[in-house]
Protein backbone atom coordinates (compact mmCIF):
# COMPACT_ATOMS: atom_id res chain seq x y z
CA UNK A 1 0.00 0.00 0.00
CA UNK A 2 1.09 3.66 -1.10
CA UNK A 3 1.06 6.77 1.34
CA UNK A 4 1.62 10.14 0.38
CA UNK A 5 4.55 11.04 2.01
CA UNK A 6 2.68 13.50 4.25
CA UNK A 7 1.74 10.28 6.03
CA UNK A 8 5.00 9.52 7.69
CA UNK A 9 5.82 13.34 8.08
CA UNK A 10 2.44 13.74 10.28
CA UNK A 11 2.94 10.48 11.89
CA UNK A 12 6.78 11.33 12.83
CA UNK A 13 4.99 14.50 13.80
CA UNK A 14 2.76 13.07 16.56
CA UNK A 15 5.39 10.65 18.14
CA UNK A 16 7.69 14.07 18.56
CA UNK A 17 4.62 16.29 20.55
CA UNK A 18 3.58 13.44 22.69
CA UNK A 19 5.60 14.82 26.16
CA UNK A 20 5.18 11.74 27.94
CA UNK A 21 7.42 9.67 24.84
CA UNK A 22 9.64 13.30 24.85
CA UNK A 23 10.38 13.34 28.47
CA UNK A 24 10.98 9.22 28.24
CA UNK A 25 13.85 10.16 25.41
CA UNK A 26 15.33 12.95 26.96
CA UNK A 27 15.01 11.66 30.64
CA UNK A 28 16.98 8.14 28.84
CA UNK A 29 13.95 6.10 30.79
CA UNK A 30 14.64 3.45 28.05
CA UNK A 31 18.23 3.14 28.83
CA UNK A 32 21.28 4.92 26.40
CA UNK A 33 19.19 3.66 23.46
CA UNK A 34 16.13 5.64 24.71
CA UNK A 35 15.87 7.96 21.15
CA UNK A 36 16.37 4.62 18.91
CA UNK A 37 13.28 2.60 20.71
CA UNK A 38 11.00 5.89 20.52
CA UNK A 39 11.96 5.88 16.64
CA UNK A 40 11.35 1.99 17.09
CA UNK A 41 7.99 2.79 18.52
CA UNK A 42 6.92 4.83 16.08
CA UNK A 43 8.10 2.12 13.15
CA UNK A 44 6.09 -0.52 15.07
CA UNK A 45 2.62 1.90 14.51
CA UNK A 46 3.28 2.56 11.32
CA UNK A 47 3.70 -0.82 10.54
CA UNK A 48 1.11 -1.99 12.39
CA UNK A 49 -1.73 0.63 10.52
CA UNK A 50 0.08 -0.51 7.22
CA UNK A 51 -0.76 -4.05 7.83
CA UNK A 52 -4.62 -3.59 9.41
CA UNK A 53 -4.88 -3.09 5.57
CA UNK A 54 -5.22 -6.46 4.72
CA UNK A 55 -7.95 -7.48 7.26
CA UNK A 56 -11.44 -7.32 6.77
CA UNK A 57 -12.20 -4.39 8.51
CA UNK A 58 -9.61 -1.46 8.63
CA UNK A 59 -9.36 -0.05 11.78
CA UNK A 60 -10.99 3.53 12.40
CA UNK A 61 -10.44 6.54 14.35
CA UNK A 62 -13.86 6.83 14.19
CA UNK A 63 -14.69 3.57 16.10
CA UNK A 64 -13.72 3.24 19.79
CA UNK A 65 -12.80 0.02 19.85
CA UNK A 66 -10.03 0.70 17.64
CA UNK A 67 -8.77 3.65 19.21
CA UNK A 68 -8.68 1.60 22.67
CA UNK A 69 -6.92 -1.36 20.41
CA UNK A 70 -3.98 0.51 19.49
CA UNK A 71 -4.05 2.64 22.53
CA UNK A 72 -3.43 -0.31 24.37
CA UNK A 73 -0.55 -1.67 21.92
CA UNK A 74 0.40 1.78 22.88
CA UNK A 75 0.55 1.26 26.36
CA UNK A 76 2.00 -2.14 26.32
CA UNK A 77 5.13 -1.13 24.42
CA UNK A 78 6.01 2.05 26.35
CA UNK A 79 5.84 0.28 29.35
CA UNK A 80 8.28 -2.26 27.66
CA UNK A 81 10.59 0.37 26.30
CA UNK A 82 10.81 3.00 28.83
CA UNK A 83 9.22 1.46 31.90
CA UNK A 84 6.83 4.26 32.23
CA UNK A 85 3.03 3.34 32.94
CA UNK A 86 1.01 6.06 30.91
CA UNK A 87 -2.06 7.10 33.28
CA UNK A 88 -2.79 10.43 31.74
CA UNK A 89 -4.89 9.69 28.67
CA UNK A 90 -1.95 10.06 26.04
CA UNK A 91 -2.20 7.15 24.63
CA UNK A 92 -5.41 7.17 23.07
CA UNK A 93 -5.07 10.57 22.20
CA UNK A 94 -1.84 9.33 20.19
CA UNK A 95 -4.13 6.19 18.70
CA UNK A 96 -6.76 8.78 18.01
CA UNK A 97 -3.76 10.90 15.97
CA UNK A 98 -3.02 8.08 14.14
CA UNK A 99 -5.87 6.26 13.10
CA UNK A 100 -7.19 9.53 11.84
CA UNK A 101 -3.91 10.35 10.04
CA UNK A 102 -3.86 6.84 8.71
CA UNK A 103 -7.46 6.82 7.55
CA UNK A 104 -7.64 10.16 5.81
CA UNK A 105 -3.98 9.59 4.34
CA UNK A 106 -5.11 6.32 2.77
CA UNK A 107 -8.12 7.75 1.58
CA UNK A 108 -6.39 9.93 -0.42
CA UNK A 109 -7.37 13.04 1.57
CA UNK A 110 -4.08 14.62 3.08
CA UNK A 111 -5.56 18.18 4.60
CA UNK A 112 -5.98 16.29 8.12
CA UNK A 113 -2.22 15.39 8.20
CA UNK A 114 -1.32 18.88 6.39
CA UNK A 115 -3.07 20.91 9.13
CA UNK A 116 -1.62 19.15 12.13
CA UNK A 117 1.77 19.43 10.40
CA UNK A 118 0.90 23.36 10.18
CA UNK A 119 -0.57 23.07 13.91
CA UNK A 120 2.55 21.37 15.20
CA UNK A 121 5.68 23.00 13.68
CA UNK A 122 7.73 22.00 16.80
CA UNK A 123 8.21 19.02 18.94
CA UNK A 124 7.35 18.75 22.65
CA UNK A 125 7.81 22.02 24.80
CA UNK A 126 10.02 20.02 27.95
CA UNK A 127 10.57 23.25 29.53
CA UNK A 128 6.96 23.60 30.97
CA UNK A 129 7.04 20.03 32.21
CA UNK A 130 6.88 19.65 35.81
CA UNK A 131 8.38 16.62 37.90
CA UNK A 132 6.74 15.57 41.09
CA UNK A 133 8.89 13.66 43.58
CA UNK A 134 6.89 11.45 45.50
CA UNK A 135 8.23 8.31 47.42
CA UNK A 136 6.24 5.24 48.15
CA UNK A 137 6.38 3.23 50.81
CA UNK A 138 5.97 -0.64 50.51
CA UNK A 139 3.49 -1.72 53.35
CA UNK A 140 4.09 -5.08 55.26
CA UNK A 141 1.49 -6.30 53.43
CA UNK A 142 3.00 -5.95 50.48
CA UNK A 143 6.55 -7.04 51.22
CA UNK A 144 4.90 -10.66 53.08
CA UNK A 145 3.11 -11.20 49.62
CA UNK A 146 6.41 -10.38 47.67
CA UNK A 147 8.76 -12.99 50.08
CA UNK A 148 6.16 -15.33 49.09
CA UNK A 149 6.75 -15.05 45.69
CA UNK A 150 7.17 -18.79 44.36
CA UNK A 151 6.59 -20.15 48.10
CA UNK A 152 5.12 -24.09 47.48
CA UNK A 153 1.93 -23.86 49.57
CA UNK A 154 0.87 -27.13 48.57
CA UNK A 155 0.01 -29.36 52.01
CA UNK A 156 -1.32 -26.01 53.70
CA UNK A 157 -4.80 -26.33 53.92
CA UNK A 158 -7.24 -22.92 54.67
CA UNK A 159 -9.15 -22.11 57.70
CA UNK A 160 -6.74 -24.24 59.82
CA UNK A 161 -8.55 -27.31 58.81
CA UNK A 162 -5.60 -30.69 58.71
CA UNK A 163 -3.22 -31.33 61.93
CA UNK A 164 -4.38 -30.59 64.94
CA UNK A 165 -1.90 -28.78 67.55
CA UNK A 166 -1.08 -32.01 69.38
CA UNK A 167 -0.34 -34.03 66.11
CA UNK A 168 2.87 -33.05 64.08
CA UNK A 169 3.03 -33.03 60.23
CA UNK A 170 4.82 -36.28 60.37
CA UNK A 171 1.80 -38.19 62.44
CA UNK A 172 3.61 -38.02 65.46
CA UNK A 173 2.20 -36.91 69.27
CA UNK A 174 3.66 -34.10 70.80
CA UNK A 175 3.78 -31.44 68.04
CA UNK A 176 7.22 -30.35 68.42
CA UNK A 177 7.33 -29.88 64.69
CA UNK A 178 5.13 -26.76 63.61
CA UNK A 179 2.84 -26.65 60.62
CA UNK A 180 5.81 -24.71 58.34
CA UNK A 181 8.60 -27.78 59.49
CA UNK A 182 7.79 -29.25 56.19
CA UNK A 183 9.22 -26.76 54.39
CA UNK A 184 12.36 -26.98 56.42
CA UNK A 185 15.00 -29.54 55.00
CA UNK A 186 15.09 -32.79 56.03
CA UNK A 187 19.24 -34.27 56.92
């Protein structure tokens, strides 16, 4: 399939206004190859749009569905590449962007991408960003459930229901051996 050329300007366009991708670059969030997996990012859309071609139904920015489709891709793969969870709406407003871009592009109708290219003549304005410190605290609740991570609970039944306190695990009287001594090794 043949896009104008306008397609991939106006696409290029949207990945270099979205601040939360701009900061992730700048801020190296992605490591020293942070500028190389935003262009990757952007090549993995494209790509992606390209190929929705071929299915029965072409995605539209018009249909919610498949703005919360490749928002979603969206989110996925910035939380791969950066490690940055997008909670501020971005990334369907960057679907949105695209699919319409994409649509009216393929349509043969460029003045969409041609007036957000006029719109946007500049990338992503950093300097009016504002960070917000903010440290978080893991609760005890929390770190129990992360030490038991991969803990083998098999044998442990709920609501105390099994040994009683006078019978150890291994049948005998006494209970000198708590209900965890199975998980202890055996010499």
């Amino acid at each position: 399939m043949s896009l104008p050329p306008v397609f991939d300007q106006a696409i290029a366009r949207v990945f270099s206004t979205w601040t939360t991708l701009a900061l992730a670059i700048e801020h190296s969030w992605g490591g020293r190859d942070s500028k190389q997996k935003g262009q990757l990012l952007q090549e993995e859309i494209t790509q992606h749009l390209i190929a929705s071609t071929k299915r029965r139904r072409i995605p539209s920015h018009e249909n919610q569905d498949d703005v919360d489709g490749l928002a979603d891709m969206l989110l996925k793969r910035v939380d791969e590449l950066f490690n940055c969870e997008l909670d501020d709406g971005s990334d369907s407003e960057v679907a949105y962007l695209c699919l319409r871009i994409f649509n009216t592009c393929r349509e043969g109708d460029t003045s969409f991408a041609d007036d957000f290219l006029k719109k946007f003549t500049q990338g992503a304005d950093l300097s009016k960003c504002q960070g917000k410190d903010s440290i978080e605290y893991v609760t005890d609740e929390e770190l129990l459930l992360s030490g038991m991570q991969g803990l083998d609970l098999e044998g442990i039944r709920e609501g105390g229901e099994g040994n009683s306190d006078s019978e150890s695990d291994d049948g005998n009287e006494g209970g000198s051996k708590g209900r965890g001594a199975q998980y202890v090794q055996q010499e």
